[in-house]
Protein backbone atom coordinates (compact mmCIF):
# COMPACT_ATOMS: atom_id res chain seq x y z
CA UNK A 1 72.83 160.96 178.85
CA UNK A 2 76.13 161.79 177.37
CA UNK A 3 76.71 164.80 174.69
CA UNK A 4 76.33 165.18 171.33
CA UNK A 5 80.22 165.16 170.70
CA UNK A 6 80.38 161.65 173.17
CA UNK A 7 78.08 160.53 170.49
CA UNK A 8 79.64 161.36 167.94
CA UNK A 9 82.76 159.45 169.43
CA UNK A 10 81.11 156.32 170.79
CA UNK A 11 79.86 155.71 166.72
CA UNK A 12 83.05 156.90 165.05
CA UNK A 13 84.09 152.93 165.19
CA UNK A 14 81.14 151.81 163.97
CA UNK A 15 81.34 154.04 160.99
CA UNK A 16 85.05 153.50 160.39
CA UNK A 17 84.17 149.89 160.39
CA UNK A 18 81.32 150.18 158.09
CA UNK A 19 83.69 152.18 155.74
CA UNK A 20 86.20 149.01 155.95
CA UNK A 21 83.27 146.54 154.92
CA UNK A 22 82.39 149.07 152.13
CA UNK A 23 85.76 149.17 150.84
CA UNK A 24 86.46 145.53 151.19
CA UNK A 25 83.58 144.64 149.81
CA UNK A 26 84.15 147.29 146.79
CA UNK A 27 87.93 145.78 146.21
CA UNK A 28 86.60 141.98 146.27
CA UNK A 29 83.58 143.32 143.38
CA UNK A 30 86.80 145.21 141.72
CA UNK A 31 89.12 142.09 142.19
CA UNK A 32 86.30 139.59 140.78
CA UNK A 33 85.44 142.42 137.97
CA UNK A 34 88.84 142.36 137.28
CA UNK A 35 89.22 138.23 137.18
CA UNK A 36 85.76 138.37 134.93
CA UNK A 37 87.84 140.53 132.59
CA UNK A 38 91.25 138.36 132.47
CA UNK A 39 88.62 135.18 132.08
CA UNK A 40 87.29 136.63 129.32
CA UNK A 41 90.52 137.71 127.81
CA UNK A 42 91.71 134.76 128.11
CA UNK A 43 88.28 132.76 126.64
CA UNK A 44 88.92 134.98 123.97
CA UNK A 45 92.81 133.66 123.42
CA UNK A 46 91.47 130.25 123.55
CA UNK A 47 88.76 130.90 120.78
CA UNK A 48 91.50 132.41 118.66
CA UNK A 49 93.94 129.60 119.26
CA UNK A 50 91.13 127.23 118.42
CA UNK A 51 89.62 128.64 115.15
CA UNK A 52 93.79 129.16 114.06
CA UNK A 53 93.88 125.62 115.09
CA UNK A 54 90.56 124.24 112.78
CA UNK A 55 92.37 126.48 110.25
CA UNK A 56 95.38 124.81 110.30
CA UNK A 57 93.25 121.14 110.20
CA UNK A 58 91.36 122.16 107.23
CA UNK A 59 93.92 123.37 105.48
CA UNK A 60 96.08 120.21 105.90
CA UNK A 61 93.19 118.34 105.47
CA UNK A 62 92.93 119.60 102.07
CA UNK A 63 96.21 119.17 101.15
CA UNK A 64 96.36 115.42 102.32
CA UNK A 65 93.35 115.35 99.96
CA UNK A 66 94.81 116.48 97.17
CA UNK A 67 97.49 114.54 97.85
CA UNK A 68 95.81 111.20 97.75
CA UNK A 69 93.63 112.34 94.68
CA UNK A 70 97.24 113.26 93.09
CA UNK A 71 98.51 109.93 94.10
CA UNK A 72 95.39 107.63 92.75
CA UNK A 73 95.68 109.49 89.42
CA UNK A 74 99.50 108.36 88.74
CA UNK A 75 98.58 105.18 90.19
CA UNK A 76 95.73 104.56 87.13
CA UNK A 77 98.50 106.36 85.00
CA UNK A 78 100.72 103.80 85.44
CA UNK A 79 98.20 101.19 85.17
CA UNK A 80 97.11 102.59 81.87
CA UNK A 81 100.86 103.02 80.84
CA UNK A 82 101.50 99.14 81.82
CA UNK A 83 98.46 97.93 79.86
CA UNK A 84 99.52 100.12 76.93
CA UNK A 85 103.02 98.56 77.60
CA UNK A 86 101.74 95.09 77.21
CA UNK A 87 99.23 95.95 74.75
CA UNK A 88 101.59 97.39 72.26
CA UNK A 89 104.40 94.52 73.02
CA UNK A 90 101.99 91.60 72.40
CA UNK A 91 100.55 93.37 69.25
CA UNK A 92 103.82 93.30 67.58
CA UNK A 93 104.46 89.69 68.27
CA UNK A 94 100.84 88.75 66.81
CA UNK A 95 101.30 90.82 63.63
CA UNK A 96 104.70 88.85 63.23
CA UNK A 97 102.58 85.90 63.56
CA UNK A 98 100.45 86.20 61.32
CA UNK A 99 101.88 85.56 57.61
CA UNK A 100 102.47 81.98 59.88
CA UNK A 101 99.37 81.70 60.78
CA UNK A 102 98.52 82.63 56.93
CA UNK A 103 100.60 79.81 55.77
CA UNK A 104 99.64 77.39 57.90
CA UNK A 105 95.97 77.68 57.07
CA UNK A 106 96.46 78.12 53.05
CA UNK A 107 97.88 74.69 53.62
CA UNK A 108 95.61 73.07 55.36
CA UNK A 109 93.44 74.05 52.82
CA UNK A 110 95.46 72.82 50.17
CA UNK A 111 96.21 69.60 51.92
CA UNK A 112 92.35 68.68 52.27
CA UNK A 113 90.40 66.57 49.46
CA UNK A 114 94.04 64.86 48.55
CA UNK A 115 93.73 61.33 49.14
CA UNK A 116 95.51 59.44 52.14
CA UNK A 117 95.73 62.56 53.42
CA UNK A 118 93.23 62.42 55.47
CA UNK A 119 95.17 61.85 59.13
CA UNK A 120 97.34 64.81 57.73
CA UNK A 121 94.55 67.01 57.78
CA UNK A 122 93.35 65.83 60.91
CA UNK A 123 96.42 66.54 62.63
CA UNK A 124 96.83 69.82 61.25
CA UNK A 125 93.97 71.03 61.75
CA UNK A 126 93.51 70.16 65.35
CA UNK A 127 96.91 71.93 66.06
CA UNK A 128 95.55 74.64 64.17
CA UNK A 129 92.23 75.02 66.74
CA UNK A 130 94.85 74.78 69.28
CA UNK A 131 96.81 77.90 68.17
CA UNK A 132 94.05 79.37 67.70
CA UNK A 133 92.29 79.11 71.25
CA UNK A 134 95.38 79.97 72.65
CA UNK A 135 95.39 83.31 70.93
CA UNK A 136 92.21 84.04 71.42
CA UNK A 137 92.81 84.08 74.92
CA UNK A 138 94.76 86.76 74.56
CA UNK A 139 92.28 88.57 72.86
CA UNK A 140 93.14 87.37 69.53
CA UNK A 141 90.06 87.55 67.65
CA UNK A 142 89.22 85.68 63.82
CA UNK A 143 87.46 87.39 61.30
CA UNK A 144 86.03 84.81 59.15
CA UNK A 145 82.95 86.79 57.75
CA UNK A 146 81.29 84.35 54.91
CA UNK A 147 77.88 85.06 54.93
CA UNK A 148 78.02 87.90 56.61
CA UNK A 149 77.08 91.08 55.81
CA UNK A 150 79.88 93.64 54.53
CA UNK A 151 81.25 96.04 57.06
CA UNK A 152 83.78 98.61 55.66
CA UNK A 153 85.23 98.63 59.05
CA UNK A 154 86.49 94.92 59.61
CA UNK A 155 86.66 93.89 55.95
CA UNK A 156 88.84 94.43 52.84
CA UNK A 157 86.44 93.95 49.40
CA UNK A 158 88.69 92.50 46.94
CA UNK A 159 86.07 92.05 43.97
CA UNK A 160 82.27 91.67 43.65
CA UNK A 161 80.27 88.70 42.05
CA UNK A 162 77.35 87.13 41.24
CA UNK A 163 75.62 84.69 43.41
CA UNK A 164 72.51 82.65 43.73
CA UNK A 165 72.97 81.53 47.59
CA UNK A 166 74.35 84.91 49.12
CA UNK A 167 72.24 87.75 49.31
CA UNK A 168 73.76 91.24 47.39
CA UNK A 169 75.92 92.94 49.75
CA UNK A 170 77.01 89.99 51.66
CA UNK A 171 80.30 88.21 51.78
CA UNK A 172 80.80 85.23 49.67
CA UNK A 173 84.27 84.31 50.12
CA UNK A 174 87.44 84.97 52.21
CA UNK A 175 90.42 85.20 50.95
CA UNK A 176 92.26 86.12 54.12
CA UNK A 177 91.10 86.31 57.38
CA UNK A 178 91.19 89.49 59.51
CA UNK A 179 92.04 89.15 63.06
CA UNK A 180 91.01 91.78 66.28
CA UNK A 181 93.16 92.21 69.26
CA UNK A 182 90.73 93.03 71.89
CA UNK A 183 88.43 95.04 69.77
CA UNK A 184 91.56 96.78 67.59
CA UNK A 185 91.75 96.14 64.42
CA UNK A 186 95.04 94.58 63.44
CA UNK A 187 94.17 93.38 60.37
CA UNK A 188 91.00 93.50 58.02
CA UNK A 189 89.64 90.26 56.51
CA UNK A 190 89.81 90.39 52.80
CA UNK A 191 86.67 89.12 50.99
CA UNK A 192 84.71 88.58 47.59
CA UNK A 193 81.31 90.86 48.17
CA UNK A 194 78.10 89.14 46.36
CA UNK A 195 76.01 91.02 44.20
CA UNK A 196 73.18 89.24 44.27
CA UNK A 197 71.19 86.35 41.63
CA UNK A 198 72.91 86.92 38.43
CA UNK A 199 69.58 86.86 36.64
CA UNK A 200 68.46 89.92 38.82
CA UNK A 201 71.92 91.85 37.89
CA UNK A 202 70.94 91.40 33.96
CA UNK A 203 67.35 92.11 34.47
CA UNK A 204 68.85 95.49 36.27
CA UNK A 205 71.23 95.91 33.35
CA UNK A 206 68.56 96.01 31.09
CA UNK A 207 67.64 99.19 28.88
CA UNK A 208 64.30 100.51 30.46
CA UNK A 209 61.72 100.83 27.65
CA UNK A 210 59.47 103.96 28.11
C-alpha cells in the first residue's frame, strides 16, 4: 500500500484531466453562448432590415396609389374637357341653324292649304322630318308645347287669350318652337298662354255684389 503523497501522484492525471473536460466543456458552453448571442444579433439585423423593407413597400405602395388615383382623375378631366369640347362646338353650329330651320318651317306652313300644292308640301315636309331626326340624334330636342301646360322654364309667353278648348294656363299656340340640346336649353319655345272659357273670364270680371 503506497503513501499518501504516491496517492496523491497516481490521481494528479486524473484530476488534471478532469480540469481539461471542465474547461473544454466550459469554452464549448462559452463558444455556443457566444454563437446564441451573434444569432440573435443577427435575427435582430434581419427584423430591422425587414420592417425598413415593409416600410419602404408601403410607402411606395402608397405613392403608386396616389399615382394611379392622380392619373384616373386627369383621365375623366380630359374626358369631361372633350365632351365639353364637342358639346360647346356642336351647340354653336345648331344655334346657327336654327333661323333655317325657322324658315323652312314658317314655309311649310305657308305653303299648305294652297292648291296644287299639295306634292310641294309633301316633299317639304318629309325633308323636314328628315332634318329633324337627324338632329335629334344629336340630342337636338323640339319644343312644340300646344296643349301643354306652361312651364316658365322651356317656354317664352308672348300674350294670353281666351279659349274654349284649352284649359287656363295651358298653351294654345306656338309661335316658335324651342329646341333642347341634350337637356340645355338653347332656345325657349315662344307661345300664346290660354286663359281659360271666355265666358268664365267675364263672369270673373264681374263686380261682386255684397
Amino acid at each position: 500500500m503506497g503513501t499518501k503523497t504516491e496517492n496523491e501522484v497516481e490521481n494528479q492525471p486524473a484530476a488534471e484531466a478532469d480540469k481539461r473536460n471542465e474547461d473544454t466543456v466550459a469554452k464549448a458552453v462559452s463558444e455556443e453562448a457566444e454563437s446564441c448571442e451573434e444569432t440573435e444579433s443577427d435575427a435582430s439585423q434581419l427584423q430591422a432590415r425587414l420592417d425598413e423593407a415593409y416600410g419602404k413597400n408601403a410607402e411606395l405602395q402608397n405613392n403608386f396609389l396616389r399615382k394611379a388615383a392622380d392619373l384616373d382623375n386627369m383621365r375623366k378631366r380630359l374626358a369631361r374637357d372633350r365632351e365639353e369640347i364637342a358639346a360647346n362646338a356642336i351647340t354653336g353650329v345648331l344655334e346657327d341653324l336654327l333661323p333655317s330651320l325657322d324658315a323652312f318651317r314658317l314655309g311649310l306652313e305657308a305653303t299648305k292649304g294652297k292648291d296644287g300644292a299639295e306634292e310641294v308640301v309633301k316633299g317639304f315636309a318629309m325633308a323636314l322630318d328628315q332634318m329633324n331626326e337627324a338632329l335629334r340624334r344629336r340630342g337636338l330636342e323640339t319644343i312644340d308645347p300646344v296643349g301643354e301646360s306652361f312651364d316658365p322654364a322651356l317656354h317664352e309667353a308672348l300674350s294670353r287669350e281666351p279659349s274654349e278648348e284649352i284649359a287656363d294656363g295651358a298653351v294654345i299656340g306656338v309661335t316658335r318652337v324651342g329646341y333642347r340640346l341634350n337637356e340645355r336649353l338653347l332656345r325657349p319655345a315662344a307661345v300664346i298662354v290660354s286663359t281659360g272659357s271666355a265666358k268664365s273670364v267675364a263672369k270673373d270680371s264681374e263686380p261682386q255684389v255684397e
